[in-house]
Structures are given as C-alpha cells and as structure tokens.
PDB file of N, CA and C in Angstrom:
ATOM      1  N   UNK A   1      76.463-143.843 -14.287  1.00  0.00           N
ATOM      2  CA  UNK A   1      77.170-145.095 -14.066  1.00  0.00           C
ATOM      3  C   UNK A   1      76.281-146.009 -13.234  1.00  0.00           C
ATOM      4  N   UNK A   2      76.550-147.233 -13.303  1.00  0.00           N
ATOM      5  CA  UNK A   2      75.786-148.342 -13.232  1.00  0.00           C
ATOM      6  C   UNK A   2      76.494-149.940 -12.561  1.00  0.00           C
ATOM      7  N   UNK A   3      76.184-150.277 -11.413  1.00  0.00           N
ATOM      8  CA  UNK A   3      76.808-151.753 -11.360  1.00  0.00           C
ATOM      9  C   UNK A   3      76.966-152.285 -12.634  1.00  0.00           C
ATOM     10  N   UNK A   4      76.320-152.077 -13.405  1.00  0.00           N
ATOM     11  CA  UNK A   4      76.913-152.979 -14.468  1.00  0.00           C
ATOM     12  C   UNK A   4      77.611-152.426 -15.411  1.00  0.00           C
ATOM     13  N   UNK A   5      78.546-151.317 -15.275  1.00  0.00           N
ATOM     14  CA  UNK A   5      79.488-150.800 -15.703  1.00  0.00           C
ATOM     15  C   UNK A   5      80.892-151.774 -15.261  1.00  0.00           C
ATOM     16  N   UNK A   6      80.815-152.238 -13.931  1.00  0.00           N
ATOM     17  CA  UNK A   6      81.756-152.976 -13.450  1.00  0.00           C
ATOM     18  C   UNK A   6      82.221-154.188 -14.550  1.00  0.00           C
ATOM     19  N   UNK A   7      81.044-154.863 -15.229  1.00  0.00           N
ATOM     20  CA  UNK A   7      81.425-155.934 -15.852  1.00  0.00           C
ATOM     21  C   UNK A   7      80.655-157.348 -15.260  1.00  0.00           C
ATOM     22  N   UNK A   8      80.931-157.575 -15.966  1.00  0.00           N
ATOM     23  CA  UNK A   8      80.369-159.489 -15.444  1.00  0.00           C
ATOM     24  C   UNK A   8      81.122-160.094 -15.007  1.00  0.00           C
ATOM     25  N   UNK A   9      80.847-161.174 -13.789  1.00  0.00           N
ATOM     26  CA  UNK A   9      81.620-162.034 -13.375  1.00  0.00           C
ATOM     27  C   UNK A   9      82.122-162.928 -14.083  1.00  0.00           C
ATOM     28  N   UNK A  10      83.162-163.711 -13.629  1.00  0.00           N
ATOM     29  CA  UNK A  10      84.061-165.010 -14.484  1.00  0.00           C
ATOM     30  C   UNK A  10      82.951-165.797 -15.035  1.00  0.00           C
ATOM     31  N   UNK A  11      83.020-166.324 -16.274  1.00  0.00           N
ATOM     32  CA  UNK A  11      82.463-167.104 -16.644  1.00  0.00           C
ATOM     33  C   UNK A  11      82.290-168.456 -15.571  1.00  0.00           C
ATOM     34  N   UNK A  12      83.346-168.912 -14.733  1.00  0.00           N
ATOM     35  CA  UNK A  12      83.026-169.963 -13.958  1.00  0.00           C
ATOM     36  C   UNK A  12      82.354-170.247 -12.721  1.00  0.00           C
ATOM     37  N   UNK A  13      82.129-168.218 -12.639  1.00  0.00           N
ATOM     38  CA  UNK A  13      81.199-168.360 -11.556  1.00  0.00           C
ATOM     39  C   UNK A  13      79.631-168.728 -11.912  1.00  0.00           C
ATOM     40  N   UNK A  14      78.467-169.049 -10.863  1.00  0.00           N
ATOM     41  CA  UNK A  14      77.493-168.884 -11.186  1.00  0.00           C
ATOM     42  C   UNK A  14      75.914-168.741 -10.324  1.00  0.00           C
ATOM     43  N   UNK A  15      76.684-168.013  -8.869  1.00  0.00           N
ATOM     44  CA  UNK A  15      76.124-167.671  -8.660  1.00  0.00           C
ATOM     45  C   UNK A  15      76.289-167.882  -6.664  1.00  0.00           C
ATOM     46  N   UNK A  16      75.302-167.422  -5.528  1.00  0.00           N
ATOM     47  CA  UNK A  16      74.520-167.128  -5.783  1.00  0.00           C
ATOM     48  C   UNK A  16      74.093-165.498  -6.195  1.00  0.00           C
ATOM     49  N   UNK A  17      73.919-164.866  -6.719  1.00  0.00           N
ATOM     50  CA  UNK A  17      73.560-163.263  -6.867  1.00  0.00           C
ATOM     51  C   UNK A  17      72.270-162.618  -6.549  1.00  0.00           C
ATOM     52  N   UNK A  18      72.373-161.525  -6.133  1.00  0.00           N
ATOM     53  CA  UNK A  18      71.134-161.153  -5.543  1.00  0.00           C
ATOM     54  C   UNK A  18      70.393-159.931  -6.935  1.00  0.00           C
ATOM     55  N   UNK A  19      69.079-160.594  -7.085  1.00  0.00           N
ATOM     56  CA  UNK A  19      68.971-159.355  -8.283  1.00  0.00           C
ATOM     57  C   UNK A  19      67.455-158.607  -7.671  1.00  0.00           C
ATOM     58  N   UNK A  20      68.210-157.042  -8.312  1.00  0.00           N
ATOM     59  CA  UNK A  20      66.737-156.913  -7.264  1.00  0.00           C
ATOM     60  C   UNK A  20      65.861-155.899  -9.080  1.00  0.00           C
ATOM     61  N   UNK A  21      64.372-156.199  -8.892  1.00  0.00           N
ATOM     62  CA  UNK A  21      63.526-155.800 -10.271  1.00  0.00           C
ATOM     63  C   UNK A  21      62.308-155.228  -9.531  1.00  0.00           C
ATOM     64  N   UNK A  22      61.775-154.453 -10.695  1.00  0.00           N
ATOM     65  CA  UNK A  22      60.326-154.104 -10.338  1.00  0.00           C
ATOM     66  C   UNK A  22      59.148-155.294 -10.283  1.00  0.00           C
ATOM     67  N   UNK A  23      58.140-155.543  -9.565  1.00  0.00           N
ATOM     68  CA  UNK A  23      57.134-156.503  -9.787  1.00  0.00           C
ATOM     69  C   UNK A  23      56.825-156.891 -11.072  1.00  0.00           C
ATOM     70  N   UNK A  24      56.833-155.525 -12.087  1.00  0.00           N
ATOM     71  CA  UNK A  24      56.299-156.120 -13.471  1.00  0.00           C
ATOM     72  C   UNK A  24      57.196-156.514 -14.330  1.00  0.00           C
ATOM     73  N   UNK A  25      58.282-156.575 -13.896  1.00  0.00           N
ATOM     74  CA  UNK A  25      59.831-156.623 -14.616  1.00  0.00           C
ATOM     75  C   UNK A  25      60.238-158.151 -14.497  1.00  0.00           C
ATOM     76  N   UNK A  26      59.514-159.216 -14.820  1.00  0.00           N
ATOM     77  CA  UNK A  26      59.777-160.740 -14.105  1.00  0.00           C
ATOM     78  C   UNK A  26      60.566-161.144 -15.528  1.00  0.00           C
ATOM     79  N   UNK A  27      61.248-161.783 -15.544  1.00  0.00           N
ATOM     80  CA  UNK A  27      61.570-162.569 -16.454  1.00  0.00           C
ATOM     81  C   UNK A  27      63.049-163.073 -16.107  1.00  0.00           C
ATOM     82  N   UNK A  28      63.485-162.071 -15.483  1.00  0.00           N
ATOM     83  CA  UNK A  28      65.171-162.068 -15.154  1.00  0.00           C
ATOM     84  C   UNK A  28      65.241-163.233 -14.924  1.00  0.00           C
ATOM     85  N   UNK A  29      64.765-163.949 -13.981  1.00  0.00           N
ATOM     86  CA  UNK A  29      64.807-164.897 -13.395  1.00  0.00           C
ATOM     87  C   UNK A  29      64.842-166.663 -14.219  1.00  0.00           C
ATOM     88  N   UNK A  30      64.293-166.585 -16.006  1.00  0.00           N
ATOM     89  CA  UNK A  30      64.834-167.291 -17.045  1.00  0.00           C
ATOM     90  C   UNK A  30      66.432-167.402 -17.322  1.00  0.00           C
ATOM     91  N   UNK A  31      67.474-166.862 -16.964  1.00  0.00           N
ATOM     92  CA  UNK A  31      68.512-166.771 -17.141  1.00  0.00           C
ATOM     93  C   UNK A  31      69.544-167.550 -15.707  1.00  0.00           C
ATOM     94  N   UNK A  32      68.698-168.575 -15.035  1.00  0.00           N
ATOM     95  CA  UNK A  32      68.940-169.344 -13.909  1.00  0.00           C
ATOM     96  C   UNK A  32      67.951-169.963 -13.382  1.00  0.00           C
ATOM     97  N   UNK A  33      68.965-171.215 -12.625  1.00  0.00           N
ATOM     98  CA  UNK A  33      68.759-172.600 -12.680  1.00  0.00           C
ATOM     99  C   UNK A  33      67.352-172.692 -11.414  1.00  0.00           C
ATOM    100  N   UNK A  34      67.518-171.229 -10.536  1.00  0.00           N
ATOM    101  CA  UNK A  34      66.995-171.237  -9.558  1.00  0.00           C
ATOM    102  C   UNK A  34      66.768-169.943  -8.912  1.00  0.00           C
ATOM    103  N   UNK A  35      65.646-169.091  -8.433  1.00  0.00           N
ATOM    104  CA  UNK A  35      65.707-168.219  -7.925  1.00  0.00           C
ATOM    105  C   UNK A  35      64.124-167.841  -6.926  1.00  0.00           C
ATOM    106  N   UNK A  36      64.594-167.353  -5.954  1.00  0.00           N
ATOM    107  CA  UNK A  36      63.306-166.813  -4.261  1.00  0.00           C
ATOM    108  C   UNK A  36      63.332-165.736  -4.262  1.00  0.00           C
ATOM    109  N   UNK A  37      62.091-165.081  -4.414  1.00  0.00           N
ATOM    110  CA  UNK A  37      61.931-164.003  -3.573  1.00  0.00           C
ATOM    111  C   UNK A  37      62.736-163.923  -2.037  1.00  0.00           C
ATOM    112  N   UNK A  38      63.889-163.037  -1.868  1.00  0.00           N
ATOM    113  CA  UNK A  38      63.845-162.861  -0.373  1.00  0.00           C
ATOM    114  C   UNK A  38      63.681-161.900   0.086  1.00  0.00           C
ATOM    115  N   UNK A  39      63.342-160.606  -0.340  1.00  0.00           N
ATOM    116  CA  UNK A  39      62.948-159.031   0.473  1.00  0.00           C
ATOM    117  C   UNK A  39      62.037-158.670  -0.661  1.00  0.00           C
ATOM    118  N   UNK A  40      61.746-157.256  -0.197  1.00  0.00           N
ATOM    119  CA  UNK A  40      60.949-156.700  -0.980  1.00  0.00           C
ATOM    120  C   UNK A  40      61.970-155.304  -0.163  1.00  0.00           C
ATOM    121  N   UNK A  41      62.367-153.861  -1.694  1.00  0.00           N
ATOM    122  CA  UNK A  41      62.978-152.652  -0.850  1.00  0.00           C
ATOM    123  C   UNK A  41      61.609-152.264  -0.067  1.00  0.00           C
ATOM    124  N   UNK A  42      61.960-151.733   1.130  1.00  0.00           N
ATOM    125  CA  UNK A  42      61.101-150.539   1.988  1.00  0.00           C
ATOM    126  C   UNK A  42      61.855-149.634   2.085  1.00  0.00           C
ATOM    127  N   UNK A  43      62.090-148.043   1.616  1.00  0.00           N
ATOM    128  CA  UNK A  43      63.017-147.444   1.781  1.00  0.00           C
ATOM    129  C   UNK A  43      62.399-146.662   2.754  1.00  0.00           C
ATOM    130  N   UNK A  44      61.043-146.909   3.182  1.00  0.00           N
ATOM    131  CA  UNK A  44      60.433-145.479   3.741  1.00  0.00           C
ATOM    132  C   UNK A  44      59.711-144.384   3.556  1.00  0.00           C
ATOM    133  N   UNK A  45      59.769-144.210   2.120  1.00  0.00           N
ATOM    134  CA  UNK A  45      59.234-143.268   1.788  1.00  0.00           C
ATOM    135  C   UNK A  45      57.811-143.695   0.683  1.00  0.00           C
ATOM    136  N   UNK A  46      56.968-144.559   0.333  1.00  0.00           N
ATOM    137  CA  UNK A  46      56.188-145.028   0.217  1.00  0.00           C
ATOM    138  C   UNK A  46      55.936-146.555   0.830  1.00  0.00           C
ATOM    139  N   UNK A  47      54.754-146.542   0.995  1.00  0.00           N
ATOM    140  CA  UNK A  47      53.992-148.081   1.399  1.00  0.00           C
ATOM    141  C   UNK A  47      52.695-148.019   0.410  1.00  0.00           C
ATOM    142  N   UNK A  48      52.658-149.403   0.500  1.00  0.00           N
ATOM    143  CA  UNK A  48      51.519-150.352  -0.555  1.00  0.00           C
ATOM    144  C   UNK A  48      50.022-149.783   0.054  1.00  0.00           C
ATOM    145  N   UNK A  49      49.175-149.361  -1.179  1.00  0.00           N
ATOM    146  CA  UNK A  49      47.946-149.303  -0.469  1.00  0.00           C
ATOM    147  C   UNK A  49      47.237-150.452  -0.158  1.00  0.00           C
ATOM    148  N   UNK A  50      45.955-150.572  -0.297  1.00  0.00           N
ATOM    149  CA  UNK A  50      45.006-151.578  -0.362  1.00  0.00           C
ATOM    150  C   UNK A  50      45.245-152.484  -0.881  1.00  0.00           C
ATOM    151  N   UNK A  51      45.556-152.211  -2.640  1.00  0.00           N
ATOM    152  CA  UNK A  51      45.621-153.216  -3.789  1.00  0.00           C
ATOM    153  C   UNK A  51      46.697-153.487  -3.696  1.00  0.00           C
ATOM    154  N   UNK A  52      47.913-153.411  -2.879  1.00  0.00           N
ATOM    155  CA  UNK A  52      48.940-153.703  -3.259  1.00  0.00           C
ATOM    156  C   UNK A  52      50.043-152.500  -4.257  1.00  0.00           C
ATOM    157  N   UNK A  53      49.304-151.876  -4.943  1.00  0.00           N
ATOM    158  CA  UNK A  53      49.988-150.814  -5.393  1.00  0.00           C
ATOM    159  C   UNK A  53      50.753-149.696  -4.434  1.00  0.00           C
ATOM    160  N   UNK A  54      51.683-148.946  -4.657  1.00  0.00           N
ATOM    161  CA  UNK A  54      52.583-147.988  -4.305  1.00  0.00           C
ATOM    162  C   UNK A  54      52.011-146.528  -4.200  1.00  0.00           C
ATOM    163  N   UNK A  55      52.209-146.417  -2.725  1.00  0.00           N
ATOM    164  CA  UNK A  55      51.666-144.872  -2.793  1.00  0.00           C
ATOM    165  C   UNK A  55      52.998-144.104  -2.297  1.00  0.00           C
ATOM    166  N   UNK A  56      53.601-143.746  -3.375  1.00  0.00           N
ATOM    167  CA  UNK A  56      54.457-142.708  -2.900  1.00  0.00           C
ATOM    168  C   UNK A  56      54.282-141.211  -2.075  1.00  0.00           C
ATOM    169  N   UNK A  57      55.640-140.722  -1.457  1.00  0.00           N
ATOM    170  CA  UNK A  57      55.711-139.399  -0.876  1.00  0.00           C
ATOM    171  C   UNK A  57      55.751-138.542  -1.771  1.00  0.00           C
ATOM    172  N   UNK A  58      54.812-137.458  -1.430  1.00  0.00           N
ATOM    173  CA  UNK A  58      55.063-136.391  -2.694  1.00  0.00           C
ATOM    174  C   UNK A  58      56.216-135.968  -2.780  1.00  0.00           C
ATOM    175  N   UNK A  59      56.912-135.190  -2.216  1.00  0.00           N
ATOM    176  CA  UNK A  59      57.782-134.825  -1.778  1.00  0.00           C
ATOM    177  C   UNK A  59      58.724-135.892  -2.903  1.00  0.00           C
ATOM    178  N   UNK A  60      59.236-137.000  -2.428  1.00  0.00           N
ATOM    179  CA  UNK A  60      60.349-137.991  -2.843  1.00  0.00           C
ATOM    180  C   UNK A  60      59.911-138.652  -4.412  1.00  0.00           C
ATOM    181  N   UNK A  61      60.752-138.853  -5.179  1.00  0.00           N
ATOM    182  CA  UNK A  61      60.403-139.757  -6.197  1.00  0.00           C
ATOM    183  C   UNK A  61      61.126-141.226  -6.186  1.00  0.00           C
ATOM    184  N   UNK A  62      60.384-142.455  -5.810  1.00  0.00           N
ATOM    185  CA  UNK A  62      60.586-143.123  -5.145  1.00  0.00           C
ATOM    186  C   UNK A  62      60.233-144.961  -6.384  1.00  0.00           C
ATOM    187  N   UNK A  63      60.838-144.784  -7.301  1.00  0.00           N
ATOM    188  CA  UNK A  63      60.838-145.696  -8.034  1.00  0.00           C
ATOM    189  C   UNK A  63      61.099-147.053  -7.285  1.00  0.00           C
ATOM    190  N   UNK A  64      61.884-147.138  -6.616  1.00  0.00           N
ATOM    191  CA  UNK A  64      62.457-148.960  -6.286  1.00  0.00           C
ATOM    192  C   UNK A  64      61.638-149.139  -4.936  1.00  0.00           C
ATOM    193  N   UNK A  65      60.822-148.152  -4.318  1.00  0.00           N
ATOM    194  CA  UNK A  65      60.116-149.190  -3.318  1.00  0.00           C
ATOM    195  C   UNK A  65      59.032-149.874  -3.839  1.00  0.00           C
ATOM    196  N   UNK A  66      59.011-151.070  -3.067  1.00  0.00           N
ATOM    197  CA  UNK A  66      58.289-152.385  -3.230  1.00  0.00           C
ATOM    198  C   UNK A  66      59.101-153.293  -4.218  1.00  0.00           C
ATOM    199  N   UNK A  67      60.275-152.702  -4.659  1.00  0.00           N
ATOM    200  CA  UNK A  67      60.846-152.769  -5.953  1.00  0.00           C
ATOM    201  C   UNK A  67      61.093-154.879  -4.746  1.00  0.00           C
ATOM    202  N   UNK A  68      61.175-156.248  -5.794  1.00  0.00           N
ATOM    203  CA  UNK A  68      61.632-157.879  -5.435  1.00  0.00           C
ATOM    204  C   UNK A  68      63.457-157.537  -5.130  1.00  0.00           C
ATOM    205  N   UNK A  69      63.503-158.340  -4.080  1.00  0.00           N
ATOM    206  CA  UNK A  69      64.377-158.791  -4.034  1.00  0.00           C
ATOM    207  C   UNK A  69      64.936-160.521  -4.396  1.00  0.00           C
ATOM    208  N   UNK A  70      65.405-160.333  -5.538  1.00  0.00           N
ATOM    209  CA  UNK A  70      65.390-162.216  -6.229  1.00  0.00           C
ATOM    210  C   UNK A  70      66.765-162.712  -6.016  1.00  0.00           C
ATOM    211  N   UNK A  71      67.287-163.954  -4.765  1.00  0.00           N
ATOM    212  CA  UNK A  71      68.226-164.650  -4.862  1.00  0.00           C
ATOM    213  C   UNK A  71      68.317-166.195  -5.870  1.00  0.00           C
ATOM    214  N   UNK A  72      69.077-165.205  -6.629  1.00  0.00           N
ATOM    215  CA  UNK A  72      69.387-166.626  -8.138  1.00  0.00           C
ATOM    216  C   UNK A  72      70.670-167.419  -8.044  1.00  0.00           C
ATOM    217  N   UNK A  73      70.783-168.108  -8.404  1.00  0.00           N
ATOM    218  CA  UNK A  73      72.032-168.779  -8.678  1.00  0.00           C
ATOM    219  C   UNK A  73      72.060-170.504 -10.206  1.00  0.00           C
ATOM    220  N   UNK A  74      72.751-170.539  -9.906  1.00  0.00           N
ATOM    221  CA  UNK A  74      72.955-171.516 -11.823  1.00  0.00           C
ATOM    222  C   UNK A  74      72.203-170.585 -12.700  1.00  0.00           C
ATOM    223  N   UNK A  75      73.646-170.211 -13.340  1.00  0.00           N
ATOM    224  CA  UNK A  75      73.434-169.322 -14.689  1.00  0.00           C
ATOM    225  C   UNK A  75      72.821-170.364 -15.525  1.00  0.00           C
ATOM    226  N   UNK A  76      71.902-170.093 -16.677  1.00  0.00           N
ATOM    227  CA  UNK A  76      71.778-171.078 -18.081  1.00  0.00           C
ATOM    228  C   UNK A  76      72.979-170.660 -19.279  1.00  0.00           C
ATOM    229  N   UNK A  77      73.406-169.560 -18.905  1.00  0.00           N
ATOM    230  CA  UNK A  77      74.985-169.330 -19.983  1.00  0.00           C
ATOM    231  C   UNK A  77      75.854-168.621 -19.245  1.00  0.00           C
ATOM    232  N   UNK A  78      76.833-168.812 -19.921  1.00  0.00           N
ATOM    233  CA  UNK A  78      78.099-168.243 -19.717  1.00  0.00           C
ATOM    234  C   UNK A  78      77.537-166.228 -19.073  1.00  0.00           C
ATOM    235  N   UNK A  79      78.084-165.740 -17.917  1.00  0.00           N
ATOM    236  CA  UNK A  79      78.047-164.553 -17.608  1.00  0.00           C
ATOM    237  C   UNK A  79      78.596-163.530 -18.957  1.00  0.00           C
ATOM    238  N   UNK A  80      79.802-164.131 -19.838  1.00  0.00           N
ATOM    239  CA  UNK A  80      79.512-163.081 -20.756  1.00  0.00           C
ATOM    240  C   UNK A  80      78.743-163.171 -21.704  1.00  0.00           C
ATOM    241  N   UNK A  81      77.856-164.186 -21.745  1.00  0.00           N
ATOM    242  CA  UNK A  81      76.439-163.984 -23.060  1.00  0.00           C
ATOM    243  C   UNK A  81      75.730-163.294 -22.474  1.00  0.00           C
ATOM    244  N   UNK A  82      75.492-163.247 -20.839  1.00  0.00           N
ATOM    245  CA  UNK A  82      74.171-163.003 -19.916  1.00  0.00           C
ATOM    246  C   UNK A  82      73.914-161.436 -19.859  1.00  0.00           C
ATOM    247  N   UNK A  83      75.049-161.181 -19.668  1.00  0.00           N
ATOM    248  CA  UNK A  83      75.250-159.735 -19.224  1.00  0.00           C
ATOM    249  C   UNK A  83      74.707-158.888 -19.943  1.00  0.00           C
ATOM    250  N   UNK A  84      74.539-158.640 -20.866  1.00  0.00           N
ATOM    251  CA  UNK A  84      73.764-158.294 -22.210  1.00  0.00           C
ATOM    252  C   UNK A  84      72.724-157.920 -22.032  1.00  0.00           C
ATOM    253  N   UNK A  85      72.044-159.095 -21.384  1.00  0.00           N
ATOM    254  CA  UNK A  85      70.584-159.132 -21.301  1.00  0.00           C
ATOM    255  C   UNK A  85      70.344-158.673 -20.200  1.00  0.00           C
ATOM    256  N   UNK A  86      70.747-158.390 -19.123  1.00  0.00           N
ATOM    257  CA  UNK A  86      70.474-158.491 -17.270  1.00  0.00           C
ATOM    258  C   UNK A  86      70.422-156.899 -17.259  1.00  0.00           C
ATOM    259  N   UNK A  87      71.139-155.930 -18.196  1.00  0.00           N
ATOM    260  CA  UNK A  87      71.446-154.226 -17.931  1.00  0.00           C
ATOM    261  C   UNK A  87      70.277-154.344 -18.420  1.00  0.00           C
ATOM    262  N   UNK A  88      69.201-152.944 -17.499  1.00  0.00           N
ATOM    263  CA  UNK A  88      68.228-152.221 -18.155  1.00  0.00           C
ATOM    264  C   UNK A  88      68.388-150.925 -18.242  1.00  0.00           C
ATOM    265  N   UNK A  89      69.368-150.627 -17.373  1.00  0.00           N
ATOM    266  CA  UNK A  89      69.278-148.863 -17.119  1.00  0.00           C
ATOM    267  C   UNK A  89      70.708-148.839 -17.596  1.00  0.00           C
ATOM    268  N   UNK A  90      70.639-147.214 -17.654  1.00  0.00           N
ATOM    269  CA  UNK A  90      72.331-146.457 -18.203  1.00  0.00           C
ATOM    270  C   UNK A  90      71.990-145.134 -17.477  1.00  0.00           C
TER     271      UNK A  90
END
C-alpha cells in the first residue's frame, strides 16, 4: 500500500503539495504551475560522496536518501486526470 492508494484530492483543490522524487526522476514537476526544491531526505544512513553521488550503509538499503524534496502547487489538470500519472510505485 501506497499514499496513493488514498486517492486524489478534489478536483478544486490545487495545491500547495509536497512531492518528494529521486534526482533522476524530474519531470513531475510538468504537471504544475510552479514548483522549489525545499529539502533534500537525509535519513542518516548514507551521505553524498565527492561527485555528489550516494554512498550508502551496507548494512541498510537506503533508496530515498538524497531522494528532492519539490513544493508544487497550480495543477495543469484536473487531480483526477493527474493522478494517473504522479503513482510510480505499488
């Protein structure tokens, strides 16, 4: 199960929502009027080397650190066309 099992908001909402993606995962952010970087996760258990890349704990498997934190808001459609598109995982 998945936040986005919950469903999509009212069509009349539109925002602001916080979406959070991997660095190489950009695009979300076409589906609104407006959106900032405001965090980046640190969970702790990896930090960025040199290049910027992810050095994880052996130990932990640690997918979402470094993972953007993107505050969006003005949808370009209706939340139930959007929704569709915004799930990546199950």
């Amino acid at each position: 199960m998945s936040y986005a099992d919950w469903g999509p908001p009212s069509d009349s909402m539109d925002g602001p929502v916080l979406v959070v993606r991997q660095e190489d995962a950009g695009g979300t952010e076409r589906y609104f009027t407006d959106c900032r970087q405001v965090a980046r996760v640190d969970n702790g258990d990896g930090a960025p080397d040199g290049d910027g890349a992810q050095v994880e704990n052996d130990e932990v498997e640690n997918d979402e650190q470094g993972a953007a934190v993107v505050l969006c808001s003005g949808t370009t459609k209706p939340w139930s066309r959007l929704w569709p598109s915004l799930r990546h995982c199950y």
